[in-house]
Protein backbone atom coordinates (compact mmCIF):
# COMPACT_ATOMS: atom_id res chain seq x y z
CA UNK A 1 13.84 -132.33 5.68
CA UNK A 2 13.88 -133.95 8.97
CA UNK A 3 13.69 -137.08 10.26
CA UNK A 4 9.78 -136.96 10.97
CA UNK A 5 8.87 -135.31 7.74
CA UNK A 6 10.88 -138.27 6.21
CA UNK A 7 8.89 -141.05 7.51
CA UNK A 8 5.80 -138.62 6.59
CA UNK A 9 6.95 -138.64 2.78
CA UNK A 10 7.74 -142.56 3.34
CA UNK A 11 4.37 -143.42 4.47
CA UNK A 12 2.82 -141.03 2.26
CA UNK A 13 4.65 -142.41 -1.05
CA UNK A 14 2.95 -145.89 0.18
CA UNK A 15 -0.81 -144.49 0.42
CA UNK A 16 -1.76 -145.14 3.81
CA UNK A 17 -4.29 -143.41 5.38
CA UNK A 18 -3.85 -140.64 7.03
CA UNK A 19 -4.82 -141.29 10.42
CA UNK A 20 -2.30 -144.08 10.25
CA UNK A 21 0.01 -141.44 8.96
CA UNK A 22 -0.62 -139.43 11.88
CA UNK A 23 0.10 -142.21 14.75
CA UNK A 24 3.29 -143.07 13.26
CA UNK A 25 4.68 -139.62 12.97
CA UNK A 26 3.65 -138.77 16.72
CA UNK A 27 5.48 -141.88 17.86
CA UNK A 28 9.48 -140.58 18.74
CA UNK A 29 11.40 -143.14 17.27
CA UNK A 30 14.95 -143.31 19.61
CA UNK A 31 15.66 -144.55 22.62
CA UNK A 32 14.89 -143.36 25.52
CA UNK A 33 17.94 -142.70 28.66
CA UNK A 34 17.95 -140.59 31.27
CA UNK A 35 14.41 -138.53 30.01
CA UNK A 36 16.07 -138.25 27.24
CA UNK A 37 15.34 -138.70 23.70
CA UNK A 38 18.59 -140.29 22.07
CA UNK A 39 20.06 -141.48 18.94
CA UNK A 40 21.61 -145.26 19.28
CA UNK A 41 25.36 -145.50 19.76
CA UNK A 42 25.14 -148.02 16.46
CA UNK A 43 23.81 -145.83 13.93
CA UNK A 44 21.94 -148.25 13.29
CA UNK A 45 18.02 -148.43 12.92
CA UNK A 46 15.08 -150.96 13.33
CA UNK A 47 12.38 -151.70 10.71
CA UNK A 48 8.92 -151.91 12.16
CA UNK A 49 6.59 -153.98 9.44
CA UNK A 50 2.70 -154.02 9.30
CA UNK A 51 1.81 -157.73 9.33
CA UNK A 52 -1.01 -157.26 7.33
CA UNK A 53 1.08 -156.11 4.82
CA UNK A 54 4.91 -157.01 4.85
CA UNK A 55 5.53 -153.59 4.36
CA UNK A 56 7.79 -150.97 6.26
CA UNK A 57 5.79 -148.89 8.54
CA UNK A 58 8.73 -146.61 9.58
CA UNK A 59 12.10 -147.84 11.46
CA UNK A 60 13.38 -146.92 15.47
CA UNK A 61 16.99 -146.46 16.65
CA UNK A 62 18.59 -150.30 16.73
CA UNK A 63 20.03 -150.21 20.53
CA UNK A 64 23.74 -151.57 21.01
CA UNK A 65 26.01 -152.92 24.21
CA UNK A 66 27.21 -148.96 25.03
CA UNK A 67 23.25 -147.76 25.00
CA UNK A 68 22.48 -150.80 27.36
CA UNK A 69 25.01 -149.50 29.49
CA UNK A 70 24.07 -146.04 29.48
CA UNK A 71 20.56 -146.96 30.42
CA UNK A 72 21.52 -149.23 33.15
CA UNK A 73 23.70 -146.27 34.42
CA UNK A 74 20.85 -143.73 34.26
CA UNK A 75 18.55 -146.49 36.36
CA UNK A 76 21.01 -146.86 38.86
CA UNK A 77 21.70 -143.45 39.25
CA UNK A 78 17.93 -142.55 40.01
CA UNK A 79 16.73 -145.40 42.19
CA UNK A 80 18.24 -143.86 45.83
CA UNK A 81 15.61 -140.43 45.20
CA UNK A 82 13.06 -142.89 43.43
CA UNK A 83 13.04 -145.14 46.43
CA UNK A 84 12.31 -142.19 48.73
CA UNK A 85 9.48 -140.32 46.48
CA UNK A 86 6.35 -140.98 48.69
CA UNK A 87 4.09 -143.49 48.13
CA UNK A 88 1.23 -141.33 47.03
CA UNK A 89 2.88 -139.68 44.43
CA UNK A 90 4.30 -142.76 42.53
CA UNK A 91 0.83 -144.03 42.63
CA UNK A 92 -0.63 -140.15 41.31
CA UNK A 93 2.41 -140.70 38.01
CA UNK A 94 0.53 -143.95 37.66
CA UNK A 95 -2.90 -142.75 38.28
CA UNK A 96 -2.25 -139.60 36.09
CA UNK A 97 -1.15 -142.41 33.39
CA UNK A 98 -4.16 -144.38 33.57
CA UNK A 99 -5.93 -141.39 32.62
CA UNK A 100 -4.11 -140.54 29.25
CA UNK A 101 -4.40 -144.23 28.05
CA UNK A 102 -8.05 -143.73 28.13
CA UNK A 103 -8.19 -140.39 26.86
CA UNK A 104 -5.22 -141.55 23.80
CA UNK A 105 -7.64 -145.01 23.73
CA UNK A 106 -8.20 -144.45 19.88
CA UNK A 107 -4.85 -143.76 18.01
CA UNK A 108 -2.69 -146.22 20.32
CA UNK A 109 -5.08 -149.02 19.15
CA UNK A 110 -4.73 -147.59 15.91
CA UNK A 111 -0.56 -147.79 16.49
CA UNK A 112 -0.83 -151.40 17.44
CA UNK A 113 -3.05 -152.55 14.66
CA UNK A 114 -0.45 -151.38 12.52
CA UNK A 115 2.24 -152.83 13.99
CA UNK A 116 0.90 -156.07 15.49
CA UNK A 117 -1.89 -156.76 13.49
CA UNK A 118 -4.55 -157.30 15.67
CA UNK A 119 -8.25 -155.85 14.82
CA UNK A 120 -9.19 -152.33 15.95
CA UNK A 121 -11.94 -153.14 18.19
CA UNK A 122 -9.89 -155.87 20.07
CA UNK A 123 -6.56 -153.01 20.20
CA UNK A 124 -8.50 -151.15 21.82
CA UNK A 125 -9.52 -153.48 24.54
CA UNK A 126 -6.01 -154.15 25.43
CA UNK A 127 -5.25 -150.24 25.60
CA UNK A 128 -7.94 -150.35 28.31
CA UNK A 129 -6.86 -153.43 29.75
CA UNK A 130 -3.23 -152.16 29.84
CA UNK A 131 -4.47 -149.02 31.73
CA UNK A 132 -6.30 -150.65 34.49
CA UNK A 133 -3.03 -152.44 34.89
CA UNK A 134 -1.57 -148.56 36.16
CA UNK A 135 -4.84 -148.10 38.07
CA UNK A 136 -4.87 -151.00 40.04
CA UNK A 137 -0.86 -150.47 41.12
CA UNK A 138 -1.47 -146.73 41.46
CA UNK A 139 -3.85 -148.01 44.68
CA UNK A 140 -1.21 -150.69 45.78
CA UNK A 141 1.85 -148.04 46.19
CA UNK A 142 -0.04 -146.75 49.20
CA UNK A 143 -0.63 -150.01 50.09
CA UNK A 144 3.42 -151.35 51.09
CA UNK A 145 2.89 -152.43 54.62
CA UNK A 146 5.57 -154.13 57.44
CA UNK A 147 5.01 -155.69 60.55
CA UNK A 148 6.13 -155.37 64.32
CA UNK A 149 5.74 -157.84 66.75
CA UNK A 150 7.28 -159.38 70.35
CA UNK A 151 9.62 -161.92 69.94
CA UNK A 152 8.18 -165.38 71.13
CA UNK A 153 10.31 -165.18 74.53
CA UNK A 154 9.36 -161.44 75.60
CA UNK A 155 12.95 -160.25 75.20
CA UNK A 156 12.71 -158.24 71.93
CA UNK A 157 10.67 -157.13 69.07
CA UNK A 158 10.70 -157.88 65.43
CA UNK A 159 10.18 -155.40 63.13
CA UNK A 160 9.84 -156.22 59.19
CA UNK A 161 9.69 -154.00 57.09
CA UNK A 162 9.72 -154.08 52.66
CA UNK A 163 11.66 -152.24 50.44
CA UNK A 164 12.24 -151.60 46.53
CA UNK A 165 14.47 -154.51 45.24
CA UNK A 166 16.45 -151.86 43.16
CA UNK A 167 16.86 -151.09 39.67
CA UNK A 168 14.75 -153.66 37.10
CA UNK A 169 15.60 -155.32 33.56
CA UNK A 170 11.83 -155.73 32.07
CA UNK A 171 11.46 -157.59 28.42
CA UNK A 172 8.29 -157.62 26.94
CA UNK A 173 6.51 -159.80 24.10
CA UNK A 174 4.97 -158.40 20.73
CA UNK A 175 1.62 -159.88 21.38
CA UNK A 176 0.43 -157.41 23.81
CA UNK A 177 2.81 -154.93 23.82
CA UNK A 178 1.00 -152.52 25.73
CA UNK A 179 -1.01 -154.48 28.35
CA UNK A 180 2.43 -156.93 28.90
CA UNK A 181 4.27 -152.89 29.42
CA UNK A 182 2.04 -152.26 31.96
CA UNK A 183 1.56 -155.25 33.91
CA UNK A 184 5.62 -154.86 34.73
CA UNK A 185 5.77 -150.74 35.18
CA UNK A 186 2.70 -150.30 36.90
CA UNK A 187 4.45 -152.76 40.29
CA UNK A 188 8.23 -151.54 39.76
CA UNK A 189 7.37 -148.39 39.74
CA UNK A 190 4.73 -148.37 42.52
CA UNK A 191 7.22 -150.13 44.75
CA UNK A 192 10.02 -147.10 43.75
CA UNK A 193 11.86 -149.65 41.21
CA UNK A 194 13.80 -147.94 38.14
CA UNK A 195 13.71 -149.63 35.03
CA UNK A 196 15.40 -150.89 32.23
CA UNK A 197 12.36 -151.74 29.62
CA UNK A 198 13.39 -153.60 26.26
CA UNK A 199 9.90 -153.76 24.02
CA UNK A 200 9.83 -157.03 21.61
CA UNK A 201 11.59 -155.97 18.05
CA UNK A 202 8.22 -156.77 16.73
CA UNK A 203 6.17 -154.48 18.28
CA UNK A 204 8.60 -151.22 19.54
CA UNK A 205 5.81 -148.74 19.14
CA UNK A 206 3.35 -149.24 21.58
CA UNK A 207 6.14 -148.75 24.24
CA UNK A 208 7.47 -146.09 22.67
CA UNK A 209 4.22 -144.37 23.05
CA UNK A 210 3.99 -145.35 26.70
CA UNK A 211 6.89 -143.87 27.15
CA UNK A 212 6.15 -140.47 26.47
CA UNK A 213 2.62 -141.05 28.46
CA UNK A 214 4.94 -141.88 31.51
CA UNK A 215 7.37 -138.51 30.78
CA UNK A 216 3.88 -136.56 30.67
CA UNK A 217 2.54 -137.80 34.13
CA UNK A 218 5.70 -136.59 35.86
CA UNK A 219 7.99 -139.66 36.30
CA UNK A 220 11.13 -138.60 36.75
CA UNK A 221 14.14 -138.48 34.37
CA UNK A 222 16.02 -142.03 35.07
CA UNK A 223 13.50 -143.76 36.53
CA UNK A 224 12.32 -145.36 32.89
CA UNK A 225 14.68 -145.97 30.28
CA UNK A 226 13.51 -147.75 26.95
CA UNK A 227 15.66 -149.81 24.61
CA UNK A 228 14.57 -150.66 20.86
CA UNK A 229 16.97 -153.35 19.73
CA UNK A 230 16.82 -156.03 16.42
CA UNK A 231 19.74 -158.43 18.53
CA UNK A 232 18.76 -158.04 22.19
CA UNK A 233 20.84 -161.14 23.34
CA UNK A 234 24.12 -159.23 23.17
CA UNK A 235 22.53 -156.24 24.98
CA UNK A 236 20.98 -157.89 27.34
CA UNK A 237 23.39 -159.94 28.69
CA UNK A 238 25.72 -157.34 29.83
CA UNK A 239 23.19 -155.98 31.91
CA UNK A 240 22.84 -159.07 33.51
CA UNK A 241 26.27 -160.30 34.25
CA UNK A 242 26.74 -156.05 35.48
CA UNK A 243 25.50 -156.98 38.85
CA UNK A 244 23.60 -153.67 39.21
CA UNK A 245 20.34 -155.22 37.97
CA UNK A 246 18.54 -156.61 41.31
CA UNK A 247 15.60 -158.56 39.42
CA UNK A 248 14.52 -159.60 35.62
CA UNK A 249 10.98 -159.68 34.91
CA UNK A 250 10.47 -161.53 31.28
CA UNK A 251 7.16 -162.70 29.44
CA UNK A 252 8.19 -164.96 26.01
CA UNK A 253 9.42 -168.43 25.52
CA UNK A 254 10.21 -171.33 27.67
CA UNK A 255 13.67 -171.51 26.25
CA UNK A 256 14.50 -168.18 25.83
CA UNK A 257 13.07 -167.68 29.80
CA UNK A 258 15.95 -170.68 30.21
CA UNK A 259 18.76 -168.55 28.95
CA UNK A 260 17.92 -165.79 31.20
CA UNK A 261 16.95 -168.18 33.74
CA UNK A 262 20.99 -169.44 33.57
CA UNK A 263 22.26 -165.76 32.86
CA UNK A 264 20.87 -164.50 36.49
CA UNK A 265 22.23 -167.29 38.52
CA UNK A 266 25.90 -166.17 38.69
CA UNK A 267 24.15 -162.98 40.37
CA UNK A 268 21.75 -164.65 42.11
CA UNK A 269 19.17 -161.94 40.82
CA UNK A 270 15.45 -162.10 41.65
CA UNK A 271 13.55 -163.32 38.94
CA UNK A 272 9.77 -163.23 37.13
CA UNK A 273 9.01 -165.29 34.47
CA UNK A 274 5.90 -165.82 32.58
CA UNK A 275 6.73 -168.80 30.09
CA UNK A 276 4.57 -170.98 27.22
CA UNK A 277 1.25 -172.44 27.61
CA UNK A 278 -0.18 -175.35 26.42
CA UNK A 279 -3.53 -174.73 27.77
CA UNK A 280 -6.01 -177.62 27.86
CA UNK A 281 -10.03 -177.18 27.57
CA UNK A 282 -12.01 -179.88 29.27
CA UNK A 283 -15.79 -180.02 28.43
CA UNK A 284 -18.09 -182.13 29.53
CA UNK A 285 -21.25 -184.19 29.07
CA UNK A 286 -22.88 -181.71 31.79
CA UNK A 287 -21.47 -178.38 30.70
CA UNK A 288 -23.74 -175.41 29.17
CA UNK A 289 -22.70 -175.56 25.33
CA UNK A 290 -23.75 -172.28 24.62
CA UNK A 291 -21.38 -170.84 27.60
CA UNK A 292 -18.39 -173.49 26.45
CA UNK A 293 -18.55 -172.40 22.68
CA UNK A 294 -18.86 -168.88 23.71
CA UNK A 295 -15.48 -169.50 26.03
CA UNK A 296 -13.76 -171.37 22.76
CA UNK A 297 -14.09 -168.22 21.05
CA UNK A 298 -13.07 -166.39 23.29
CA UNK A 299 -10.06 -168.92 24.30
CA UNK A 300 -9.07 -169.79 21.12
CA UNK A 301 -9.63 -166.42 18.69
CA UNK A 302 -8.83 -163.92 20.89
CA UNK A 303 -5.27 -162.20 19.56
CA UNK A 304 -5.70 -164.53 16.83
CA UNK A 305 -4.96 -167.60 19.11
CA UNK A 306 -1.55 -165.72 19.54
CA UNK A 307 -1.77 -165.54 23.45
CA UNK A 308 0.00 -167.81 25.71
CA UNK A 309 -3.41 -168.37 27.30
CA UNK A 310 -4.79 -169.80 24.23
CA UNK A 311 -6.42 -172.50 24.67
CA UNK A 312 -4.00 -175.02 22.72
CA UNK A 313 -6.13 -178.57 23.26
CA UNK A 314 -9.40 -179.09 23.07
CA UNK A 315 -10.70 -182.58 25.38
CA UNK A 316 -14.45 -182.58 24.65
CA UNK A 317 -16.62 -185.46 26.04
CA UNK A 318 -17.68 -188.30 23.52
CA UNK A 319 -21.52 -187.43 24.51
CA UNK A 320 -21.52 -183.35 23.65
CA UNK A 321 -18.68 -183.99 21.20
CA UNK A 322 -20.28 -183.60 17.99
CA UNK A 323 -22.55 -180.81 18.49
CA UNK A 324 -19.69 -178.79 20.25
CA UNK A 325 -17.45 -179.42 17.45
CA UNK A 326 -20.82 -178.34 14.75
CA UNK A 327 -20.93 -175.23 16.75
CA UNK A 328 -17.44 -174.55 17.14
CA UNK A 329 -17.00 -174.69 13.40
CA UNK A 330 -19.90 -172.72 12.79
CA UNK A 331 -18.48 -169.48 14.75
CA UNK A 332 -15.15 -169.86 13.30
CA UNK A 333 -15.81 -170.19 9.55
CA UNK A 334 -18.30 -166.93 9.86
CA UNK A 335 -15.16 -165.06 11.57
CA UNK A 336 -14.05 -162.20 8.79
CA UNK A 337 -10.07 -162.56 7.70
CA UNK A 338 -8.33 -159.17 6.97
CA UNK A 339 -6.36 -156.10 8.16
CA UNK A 340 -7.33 -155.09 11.60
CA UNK A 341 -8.48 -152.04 10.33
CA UNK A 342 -11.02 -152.70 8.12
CA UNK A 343 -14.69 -152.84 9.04
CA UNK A 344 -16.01 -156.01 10.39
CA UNK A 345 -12.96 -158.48 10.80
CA UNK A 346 -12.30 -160.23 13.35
CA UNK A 347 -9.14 -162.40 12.93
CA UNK A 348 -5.78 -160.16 11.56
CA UNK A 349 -2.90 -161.23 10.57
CA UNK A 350 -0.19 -163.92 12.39
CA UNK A 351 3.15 -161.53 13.25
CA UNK A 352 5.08 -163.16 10.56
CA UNK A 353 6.02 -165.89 7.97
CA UNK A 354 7.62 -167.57 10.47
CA UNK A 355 3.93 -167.85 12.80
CA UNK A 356 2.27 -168.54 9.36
CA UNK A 357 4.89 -171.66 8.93
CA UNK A 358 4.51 -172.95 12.40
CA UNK A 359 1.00 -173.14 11.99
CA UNK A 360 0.86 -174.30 8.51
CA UNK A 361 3.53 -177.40 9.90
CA UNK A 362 1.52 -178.34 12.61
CA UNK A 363 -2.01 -178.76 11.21
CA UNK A 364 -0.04 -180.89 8.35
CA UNK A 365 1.24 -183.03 10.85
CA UNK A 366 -2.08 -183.44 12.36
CA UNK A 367 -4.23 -183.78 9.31
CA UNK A 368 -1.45 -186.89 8.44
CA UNK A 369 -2.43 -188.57 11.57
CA UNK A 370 -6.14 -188.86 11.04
CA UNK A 371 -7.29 -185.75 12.06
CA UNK A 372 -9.84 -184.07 9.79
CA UNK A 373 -10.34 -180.51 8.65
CA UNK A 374 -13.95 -179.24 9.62
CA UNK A 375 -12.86 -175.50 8.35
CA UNK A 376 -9.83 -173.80 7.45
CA UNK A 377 -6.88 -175.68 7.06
CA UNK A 378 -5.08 -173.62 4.17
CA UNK A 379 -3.08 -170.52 3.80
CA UNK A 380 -4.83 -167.16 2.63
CA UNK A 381 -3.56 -166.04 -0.69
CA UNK A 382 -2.54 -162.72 -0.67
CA UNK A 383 0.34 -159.96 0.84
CA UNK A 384 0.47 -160.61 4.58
CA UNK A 385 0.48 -163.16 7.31
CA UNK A 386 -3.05 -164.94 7.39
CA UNK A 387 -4.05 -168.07 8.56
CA UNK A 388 -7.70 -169.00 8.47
CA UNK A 389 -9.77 -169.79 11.61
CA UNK A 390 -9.76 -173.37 12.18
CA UNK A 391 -11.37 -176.34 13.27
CA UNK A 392 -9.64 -179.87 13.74
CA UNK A 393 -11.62 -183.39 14.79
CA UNK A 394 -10.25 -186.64 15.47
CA UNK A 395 -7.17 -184.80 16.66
CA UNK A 396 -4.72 -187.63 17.68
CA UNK A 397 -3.34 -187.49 21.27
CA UNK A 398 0.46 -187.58 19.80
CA UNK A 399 -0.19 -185.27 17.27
CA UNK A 400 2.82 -182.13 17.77
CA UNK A 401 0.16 -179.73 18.46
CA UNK A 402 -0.61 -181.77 21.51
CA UNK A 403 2.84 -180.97 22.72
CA UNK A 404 3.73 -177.34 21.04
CA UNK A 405 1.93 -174.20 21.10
CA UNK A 406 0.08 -173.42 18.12
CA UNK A 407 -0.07 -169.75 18.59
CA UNK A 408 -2.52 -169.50 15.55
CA UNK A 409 -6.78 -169.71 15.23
CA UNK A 410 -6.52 -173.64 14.91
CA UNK A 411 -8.91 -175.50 17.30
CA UNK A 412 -8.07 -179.54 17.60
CA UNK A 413 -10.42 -181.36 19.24
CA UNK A 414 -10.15 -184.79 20.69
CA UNK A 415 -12.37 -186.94 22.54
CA UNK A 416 -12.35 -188.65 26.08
CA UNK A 417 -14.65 -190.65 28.15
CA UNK A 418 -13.89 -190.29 31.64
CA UNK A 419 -12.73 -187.81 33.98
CA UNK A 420 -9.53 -189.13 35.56
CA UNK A 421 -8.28 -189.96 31.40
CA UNK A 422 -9.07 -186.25 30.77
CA UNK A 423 -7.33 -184.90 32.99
CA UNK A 424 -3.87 -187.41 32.62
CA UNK A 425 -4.29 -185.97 29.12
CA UNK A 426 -5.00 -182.46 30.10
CA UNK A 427 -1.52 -182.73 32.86
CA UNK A 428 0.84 -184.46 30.78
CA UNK A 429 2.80 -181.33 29.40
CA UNK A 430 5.61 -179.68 31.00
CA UNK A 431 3.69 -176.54 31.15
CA UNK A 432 1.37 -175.63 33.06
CA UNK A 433 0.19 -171.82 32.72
CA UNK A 434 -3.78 -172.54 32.24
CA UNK A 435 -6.46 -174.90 31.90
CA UNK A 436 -9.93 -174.59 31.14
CA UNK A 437 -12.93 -176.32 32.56
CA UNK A 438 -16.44 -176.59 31.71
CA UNK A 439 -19.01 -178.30 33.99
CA UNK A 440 -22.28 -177.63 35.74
CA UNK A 441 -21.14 -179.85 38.55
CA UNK A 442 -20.00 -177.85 41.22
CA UNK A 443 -18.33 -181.04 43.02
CA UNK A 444 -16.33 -181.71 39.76
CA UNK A 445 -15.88 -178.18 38.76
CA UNK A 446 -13.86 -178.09 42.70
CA UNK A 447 -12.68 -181.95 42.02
CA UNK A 448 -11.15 -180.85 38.42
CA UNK A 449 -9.68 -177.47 39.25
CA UNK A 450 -7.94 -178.87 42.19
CA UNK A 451 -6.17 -181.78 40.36
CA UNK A 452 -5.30 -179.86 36.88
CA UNK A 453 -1.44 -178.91 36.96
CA UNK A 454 -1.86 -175.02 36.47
CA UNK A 455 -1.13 -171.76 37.73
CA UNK A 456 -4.83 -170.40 36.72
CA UNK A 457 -7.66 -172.01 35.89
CA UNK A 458 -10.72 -170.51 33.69
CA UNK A 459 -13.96 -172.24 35.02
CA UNK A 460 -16.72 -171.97 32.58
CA UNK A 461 -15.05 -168.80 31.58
CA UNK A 462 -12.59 -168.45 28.54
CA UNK A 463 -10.82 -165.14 30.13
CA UNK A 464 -8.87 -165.55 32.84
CA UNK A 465 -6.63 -162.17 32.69
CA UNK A 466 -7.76 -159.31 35.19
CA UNK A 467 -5.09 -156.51 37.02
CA UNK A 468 -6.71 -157.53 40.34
CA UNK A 469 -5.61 -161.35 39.99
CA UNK A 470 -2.73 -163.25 39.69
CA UNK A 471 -1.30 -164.45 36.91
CA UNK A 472 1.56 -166.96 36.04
CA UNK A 473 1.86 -170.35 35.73
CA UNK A 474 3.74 -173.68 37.30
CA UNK A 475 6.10 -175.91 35.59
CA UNK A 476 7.82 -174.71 32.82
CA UNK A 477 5.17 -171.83 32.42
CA UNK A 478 7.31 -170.09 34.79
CA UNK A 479 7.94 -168.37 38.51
CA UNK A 480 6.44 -165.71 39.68
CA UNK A 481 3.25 -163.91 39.66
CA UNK A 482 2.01 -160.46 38.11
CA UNK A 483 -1.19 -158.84 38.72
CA UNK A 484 -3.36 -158.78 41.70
CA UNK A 485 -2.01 -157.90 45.30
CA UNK A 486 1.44 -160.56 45.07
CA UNK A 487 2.53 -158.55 41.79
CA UNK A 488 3.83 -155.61 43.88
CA UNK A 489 5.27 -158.42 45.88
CA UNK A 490 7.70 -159.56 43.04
CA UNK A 491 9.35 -156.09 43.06
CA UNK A 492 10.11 -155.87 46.83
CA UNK A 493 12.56 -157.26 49.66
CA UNK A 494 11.30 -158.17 52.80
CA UNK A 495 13.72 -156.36 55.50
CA UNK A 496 14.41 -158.09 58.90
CA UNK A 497 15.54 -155.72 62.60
CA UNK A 498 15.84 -157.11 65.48
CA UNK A 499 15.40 -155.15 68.33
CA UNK A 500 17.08 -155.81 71.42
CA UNK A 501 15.20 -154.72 74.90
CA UNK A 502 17.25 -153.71 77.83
C-alpha cells in the first residue's frame, strides 16, 4: 500500500466524509525543490490537525537545514532565465493561476476548513480573494516601467531603470494561508523573483495545493520551492545568514518579525513585514448604527476575530453607547458555534488550545477589572478549539486586552466623551496596522483619519483588505506594503546609468 492509500485508510478508519477524504488525498504531501516532488532529508513528518476536532488529518514531510539549502540552491539557480522570461508571460502563469483557483473554488475551501477551521462559506471567500491577488499582479508584470531624462545641466541623461531584487525567502501565517500565499507570489513572481515559500506548520495544505496550481500554469521548475517544517527557526536562519537571499517578506508576530528583523541586518537584505494589530474602532454620537454594527461584525467575527485586522478595541461614544453595545450583543449571541462545515455556522474553531487559553486569560483579566459579560464569556464544552462570540462593557482602559491582541470573537467596549480623548486612547499602542472610524461628519471623518497612528484606516467600513490597495501598517505593525501598485515595488531595485554626452 502506498503512501496515499495510507492516509486514505487513516482518514477512512476515522469516518470522515468523503469529500473531505478526497481533498486530503489530492493534496501531495512533500516538499517541493526544483519542480520536484521530494521526500525531507529528516525522515521526518508533520502532523496537520483539524481544529474542530484535535484530530490528525494526515501528516507532510517535516523540512530540515539540508532541504532549506537545497531549495535555496534550486532558487538561485533559476532566477538569471526567470529574470529574463518576458513580462507577459509571467503575468499569463499568474493569469492562467487565477483561473484554476476559481475553477478548484470548492474543494480548496473545503481543504482549509479542515485544516484551519474556518466556515465553508467564509473559505471560500478567501480562495477568491487569494485569486484576485494573482489577477491583479498578472496586470502589473506588464506594468514595470523606468525613466529617462536630461540631467539638470544639459550635459547627460539619466536613465533608471527597475529590476528583480533576486531570489525571495516568503513565510506565511495559518490564518489565511491561501490569500497571505498569494499576496507574496503573485509580486515576486510578476517582477521575475524566485522563491523560497515556508507555509505556517499550522496550515501546510493550502500551499501545498497552490503549489501544484502554480506547476500546472507553467511556472518553471526552480522558480517556486515550498518548505513544510514543525521547527522553522533552525531552517530559516541559514537561509538568511547564506547571503543569497536578496529580500524576506514575513506576515506573523511582532516579535517573531524582530528576530528576522535582527537576522537580515548582517546582510543588509531588503525586507517586508506585516506585524500585529491592535486595531481600534471609534464610533460616534453621529455615526449610522446600523452601518457601525454591520462593520463590528464584520471587524470583529470575520476569521473568528483571528485576523490581524481585527478590530481589537472598541471606543464607542457615551451617547450611542448603549444601544450599540444592545445591538452588538444581539448579532453575536445569534452567531452559530461549530465545525466550519456544517450547515449554518458561522464562527469555527480558534487554531488551538493555546488561542483558546489566550482568550480565555484575557477576558478573565478583564471581567476582574469591572468589565461585564453581555454574552459569551465561557469555554464551549466539547472536542475542539471553541470560544464563544463575545461581548464585553465597561471594558477598563488598562485592561491587557487593551494592550494585546485578542485574536478571538471577544468584543470590549469602552466609553469616551470627546474626540481628542478617543483618539489618545485609540494611538497609544505601539502598533499601528488599522483603525476604524465611524462618523457621518465628513470634516471629522478627514480630521480623525488624518490624526489616527495607522497604516490603513476603515472609514465606516469594517473591510479594509482589497489586491488593488495597500496594505501594511506603521509602528511596530511593520515596513513595507503588499497589495495595490507599491506591492510589485517591494520586490524590485531601482537601477541608476548615467550617460555621459560627448
Amino acid at each position: 500500500m502506498g503512501r496515499m492509500e495510507l492516509v486514505f485508510a487513516e482518514v477512512e478508519e476515522r469516518g470522515v466524509q468523503s469529500a473531505e477524504k478526497t481533498v486530503i488525498q489530492a493534496v501531495h504531501k512533500e516538499l517541493f525543490i526544483d519542480g520536484k516532488w521530494r521526500a525531507s532529508s529528516t525522515g521526518r513528518s508533520l502532523p496537520v490537525e483539524d481544529p474542530s476536532t484535535g484530530e490528525v488529518l494526515c501528516e507532510v514531510a517535516d523540512a530540515g537545514v539540508e532541504d532549506g539549502l537545497a531549495a535555496l540552491d534550486a532558487a538561485v539557480a533559476a532566477q538569471k532565465d526567470w529574470a529574463a522570461y518576458a513580462p507577459r508571460e509571467r503575468g499569463e502563469i499568474l493569469r492562467r493561476a487565477y483561473q484554476l483557483l476559481l475553477d478548484r473554488a470548492d474543494d480548496l475551501a473545503l481543504l482549509m476548513t479542515l485544516e484551519m477551521g474556518k466556515p465553508v462559506a467564509e473559505a471560500k471567500g478567501e480562495i477568491t480573494y487569494a485569486a484576485e491577488f494573482f489577477r491583479w499582479f498578472a496586470e502589473e508584470a506588464v506594468r514595470i516601467d523606468g525613466g529617462y531624462a536630461t540631467a539638470p545641466n544639459g550635459q547627460g541623461r539619466f536613465l533608471v531603470m527597475r529590476q528583480p531584487v533576486g531570489p525571495c525567502l516568503l513565510i506565511t501565517p495559518w490564518n489565511f494561508p491561501m490569500a497571505m500565499g498569494t499576496r507574496k507570489l503573485g509580486p515576486a513572481i510578476a517582477a521575475g523573483c524566485t522563491v523560497v515559500i515556508k507555509p505556517a506548520e499550522q496550515t501546510p495544505l493550502s500551499m501545498l495545493a497552490l503549489t501544484d496550481i502554480l506547476a500546472e500554469a507553467g511556472l518553471p521548475a526552480g522558480v517556486l520551492n515550498v518548505l513544510t517544517t514543525s521547527d522553522p527557526g533552525p531552517v530559516m536562519e541559514p537561509l538568511i545568514k547564506d547571503g543569497r537571499i536578496r529580500k524576506i517578506s514575513f506576515t506573523g508576530s511582532t516579535a517573531v518579525g524582530k528576530i528576522l528583523l535582527a537576522q537580515a541586518a548582517d546582510k543588509v537584505l531588503r525586507t517586508s513585514m506585516e506585524l500585529g494589530g491592535n486595531a481600534p474602532f471609534l464610533v460616534f454620537d453621529d455615526a449610522d448604527l446600523d452601518v457601525a454594527v454591520e462593520g463590528a461584525m464584520m471587524a470583529k467575527t470575520r476569521n473568528m476575530g483571528e485576523a490581524c485586522t481585527a478590530a481589537n478595541r472598541f471606543y464607542v461614544q457615551r451617547g450611542v453607547a448603549q444601544e450599540f453595545g444592545r445591538r452588538l450583543t444581539s448579532r453575536m449571541a445569534e452567531l452559530k458555534v461549530g465545525r466550519g462545515t456544517e450547515e449554518g455556522v458561522k464562527i469555527g474553531p480558534l487554531i488551538d488550545n493555546d488561542a483558546i487559553a489566550k482568550v480565555v486569560e484575557l477576558v478573565a483579566d478583564a471581567t476582574a477589572a469591572g468589565a461585564k459579560v453581555l454574552t459569551g464569556g465561557s469555554t464551549v464544552d466539547g472536542p475542539g478549539h471553541f470560544y464563544p462570540p463575545t461581548v464585553l462593557t465597561d471594558v477598563p482602559r488598562d485592561a491587557r486586552m487593551g494592550r494585546e491582541e485578542i485574536f478571538g470573537p471577544v468584543a470590549p467596549i469602552s466609553v469616551f466623551d470627546t474626540e481628542d480623548e478617543v483618539i489618545a486612547a485609540a494611538n497609544d499602542t505601539e502598533f499601528g496596522l488599522v483603525s476604524y472610524v465611524f462618523t457621518t461628519n465628513i470634516n471629522r471623518a478627514l480630521r480623525v483619519s488624518e490624526r489616527l497612528e495607522a497604516g490603513m484606516i476603515g472609514l465606516n467600513t469594517g473591510l479594509v483588505s482589497n489586491p488593488a490597495a495597500p496594505f501594511g501598517g506603521v509602528k511596530q505593525s511593520g515596513v513595507g506594503r503588499e497589495g495595490g501598485r507599491i506591492g510589485i515595488e517591494e520586490f524590485l531595485e531601482v537601477k541608476y546609468v548615467a550617460v555621459g554626452l560627448s
